[in-house]
Protein backbone atom coordinates (compact mmCIF):
# COMPACT_ATOMS: atom_id res chain seq x y z
CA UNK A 1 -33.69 -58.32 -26.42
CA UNK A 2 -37.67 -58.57 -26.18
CA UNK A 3 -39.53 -59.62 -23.04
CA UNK A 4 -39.17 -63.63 -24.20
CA UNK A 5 -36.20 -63.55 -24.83
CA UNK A 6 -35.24 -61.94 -21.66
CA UNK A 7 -37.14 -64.48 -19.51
CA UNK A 8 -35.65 -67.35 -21.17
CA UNK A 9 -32.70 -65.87 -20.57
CA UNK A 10 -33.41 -65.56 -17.10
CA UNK A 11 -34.09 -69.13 -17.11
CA UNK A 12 -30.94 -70.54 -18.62
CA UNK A 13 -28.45 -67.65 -16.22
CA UNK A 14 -30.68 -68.92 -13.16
CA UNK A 15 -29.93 -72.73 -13.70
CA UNK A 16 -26.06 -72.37 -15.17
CA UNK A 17 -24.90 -70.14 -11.94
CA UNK A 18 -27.71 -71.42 -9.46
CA UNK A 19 -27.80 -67.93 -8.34
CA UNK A 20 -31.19 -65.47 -9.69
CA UNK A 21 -29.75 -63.06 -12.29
CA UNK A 22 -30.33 -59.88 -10.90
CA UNK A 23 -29.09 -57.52 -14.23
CA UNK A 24 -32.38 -59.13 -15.89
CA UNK A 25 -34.39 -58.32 -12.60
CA UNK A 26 -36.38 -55.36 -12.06
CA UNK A 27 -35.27 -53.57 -8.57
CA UNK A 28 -39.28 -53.40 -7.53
CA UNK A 29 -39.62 -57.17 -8.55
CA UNK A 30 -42.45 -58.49 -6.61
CA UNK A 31 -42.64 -62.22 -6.17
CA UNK A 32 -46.01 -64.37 -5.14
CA UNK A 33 -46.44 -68.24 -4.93
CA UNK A 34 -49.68 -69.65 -5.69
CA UNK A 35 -52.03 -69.53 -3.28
CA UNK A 36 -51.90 -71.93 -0.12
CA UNK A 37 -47.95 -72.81 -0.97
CA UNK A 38 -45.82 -73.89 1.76
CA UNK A 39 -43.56 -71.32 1.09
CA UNK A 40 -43.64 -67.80 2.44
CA UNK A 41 -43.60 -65.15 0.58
CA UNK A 42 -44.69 -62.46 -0.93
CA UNK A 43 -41.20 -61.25 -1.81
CA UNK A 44 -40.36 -57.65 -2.56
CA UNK A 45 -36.78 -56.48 -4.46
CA UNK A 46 -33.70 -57.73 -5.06
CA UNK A 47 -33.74 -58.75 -1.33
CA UNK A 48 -36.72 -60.72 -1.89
CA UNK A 49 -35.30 -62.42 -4.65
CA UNK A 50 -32.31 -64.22 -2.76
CA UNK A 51 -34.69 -65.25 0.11
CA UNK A 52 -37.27 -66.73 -2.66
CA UNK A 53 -34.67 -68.69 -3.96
CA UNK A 54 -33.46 -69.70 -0.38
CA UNK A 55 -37.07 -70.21 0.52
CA UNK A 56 -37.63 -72.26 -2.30
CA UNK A 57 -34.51 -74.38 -3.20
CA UNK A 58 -33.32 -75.15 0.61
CA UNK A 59 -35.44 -78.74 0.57
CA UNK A 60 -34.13 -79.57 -3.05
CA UNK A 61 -30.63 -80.72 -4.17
CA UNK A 62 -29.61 -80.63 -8.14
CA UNK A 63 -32.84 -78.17 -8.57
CA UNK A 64 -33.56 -76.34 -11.80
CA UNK A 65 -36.54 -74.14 -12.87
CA UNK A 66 -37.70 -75.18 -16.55
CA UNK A 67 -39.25 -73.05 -18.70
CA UNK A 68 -41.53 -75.27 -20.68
CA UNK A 69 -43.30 -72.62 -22.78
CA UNK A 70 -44.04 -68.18 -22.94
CA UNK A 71 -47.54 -67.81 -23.85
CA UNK A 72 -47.94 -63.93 -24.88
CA UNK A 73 -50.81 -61.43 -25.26
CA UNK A 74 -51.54 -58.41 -26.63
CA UNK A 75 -49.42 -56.49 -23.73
CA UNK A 76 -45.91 -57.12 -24.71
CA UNK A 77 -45.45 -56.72 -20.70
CA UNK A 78 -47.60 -59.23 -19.55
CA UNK A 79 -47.56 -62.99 -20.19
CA UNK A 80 -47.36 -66.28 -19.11
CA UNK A 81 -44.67 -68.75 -18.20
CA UNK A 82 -45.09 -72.60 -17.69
CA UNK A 83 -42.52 -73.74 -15.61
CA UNK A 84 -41.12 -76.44 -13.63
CA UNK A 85 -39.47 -76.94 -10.26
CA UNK A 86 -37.32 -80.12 -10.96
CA UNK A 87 -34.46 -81.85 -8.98
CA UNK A 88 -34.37 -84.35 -5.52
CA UNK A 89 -35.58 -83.53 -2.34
CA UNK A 90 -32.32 -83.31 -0.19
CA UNK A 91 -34.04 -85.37 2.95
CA UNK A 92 -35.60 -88.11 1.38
CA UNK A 93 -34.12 -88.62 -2.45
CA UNK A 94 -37.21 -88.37 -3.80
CA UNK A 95 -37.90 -86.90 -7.37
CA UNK A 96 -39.51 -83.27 -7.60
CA UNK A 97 -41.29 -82.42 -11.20
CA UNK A 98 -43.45 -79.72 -9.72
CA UNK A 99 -45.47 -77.60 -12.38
CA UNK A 100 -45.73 -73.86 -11.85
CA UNK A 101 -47.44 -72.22 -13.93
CA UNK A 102 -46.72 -68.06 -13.44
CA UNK A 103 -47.95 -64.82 -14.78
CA UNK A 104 -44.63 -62.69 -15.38
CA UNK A 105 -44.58 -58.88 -15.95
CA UNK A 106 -41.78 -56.70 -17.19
CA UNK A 107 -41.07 -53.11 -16.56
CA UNK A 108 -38.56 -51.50 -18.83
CA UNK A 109 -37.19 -54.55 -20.65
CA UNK A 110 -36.44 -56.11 -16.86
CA UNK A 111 -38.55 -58.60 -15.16
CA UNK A 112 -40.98 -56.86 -12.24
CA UNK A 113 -43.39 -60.17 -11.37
CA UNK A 114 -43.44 -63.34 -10.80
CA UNK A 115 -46.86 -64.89 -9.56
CA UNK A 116 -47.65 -68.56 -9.37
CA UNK A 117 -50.69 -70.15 -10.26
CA UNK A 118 -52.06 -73.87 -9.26
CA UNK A 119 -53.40 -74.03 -13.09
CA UNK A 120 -52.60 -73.18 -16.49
CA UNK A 121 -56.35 -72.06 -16.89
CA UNK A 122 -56.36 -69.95 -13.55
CA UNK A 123 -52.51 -67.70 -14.81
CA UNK A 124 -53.74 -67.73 -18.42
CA UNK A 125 -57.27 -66.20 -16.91
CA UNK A 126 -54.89 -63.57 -14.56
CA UNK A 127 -53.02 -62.38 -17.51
CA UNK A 128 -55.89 -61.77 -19.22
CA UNK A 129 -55.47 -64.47 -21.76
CA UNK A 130 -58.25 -66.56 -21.39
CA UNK A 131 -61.25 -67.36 -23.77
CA UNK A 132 -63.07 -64.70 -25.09
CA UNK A 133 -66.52 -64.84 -24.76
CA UNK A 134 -67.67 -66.43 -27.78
């Protein structure tokens, strides 16, 4: 399986079972929201991973995490995944369609980062797949 296949794999295991699938998760995985989120973080290993997904999905009931669309380089490693936070917020019903746009690296076929953005433009410009200079 390649690296974009993997993450959408990791996608449709995460929202089927509700639980992060750790066989397609790198044991060094470091994870990073975007800067100034409400939620903690950084998160470091397996570890990390549970208490991201605690972290994160506590406040929402019925929650998923879309993938919308890879965007890949020239590093087969490195790319880009725009993603969505989507279910109800458990205290007040409301709707949650929050975009998260995330810069994902893989280490030997397994996924090592995860680190949000605010912007398309600002993870695109991280992975180092923005605009050439013209």
């Amino acid at each position: 399986m390649d690296n974009p296949e993997t993450l959408r794999h990791y996608y449709e295991l995460l929202n089927a079972s509700g639980d992060p699938p750790l066989a397609l998760i790198h044991p060094e995985i470091e994870i990073h929201m975007f800067e100034g989120s409400p939620i903690s973080g950084p998160y470091f290993g397996h570890e990390g991973v549970r208490d991201w997904q605690r972290d994160t999905f506590d406040v929402i009931d019925s929650w998923g995490l879309e993938l919308d669309e890879v965007i890949e380089g020239e590093d087969p490693d490195v790319m880009v995944a725009m993603q969505r936070f989507v279910g109800r917020m458990k205290h007040t019903d409301l709707p949650v369609n929050f975009p998260l746009p995330a810069v994902v690296r893989f280490r030997d076929g397994l996924v090592v980062g995860f680190h949000g953005y605010r912007s398309r433009e600002e993870a695109m410009a991280a992975a180092g797949l923005g605009k050439k200079p013209g």
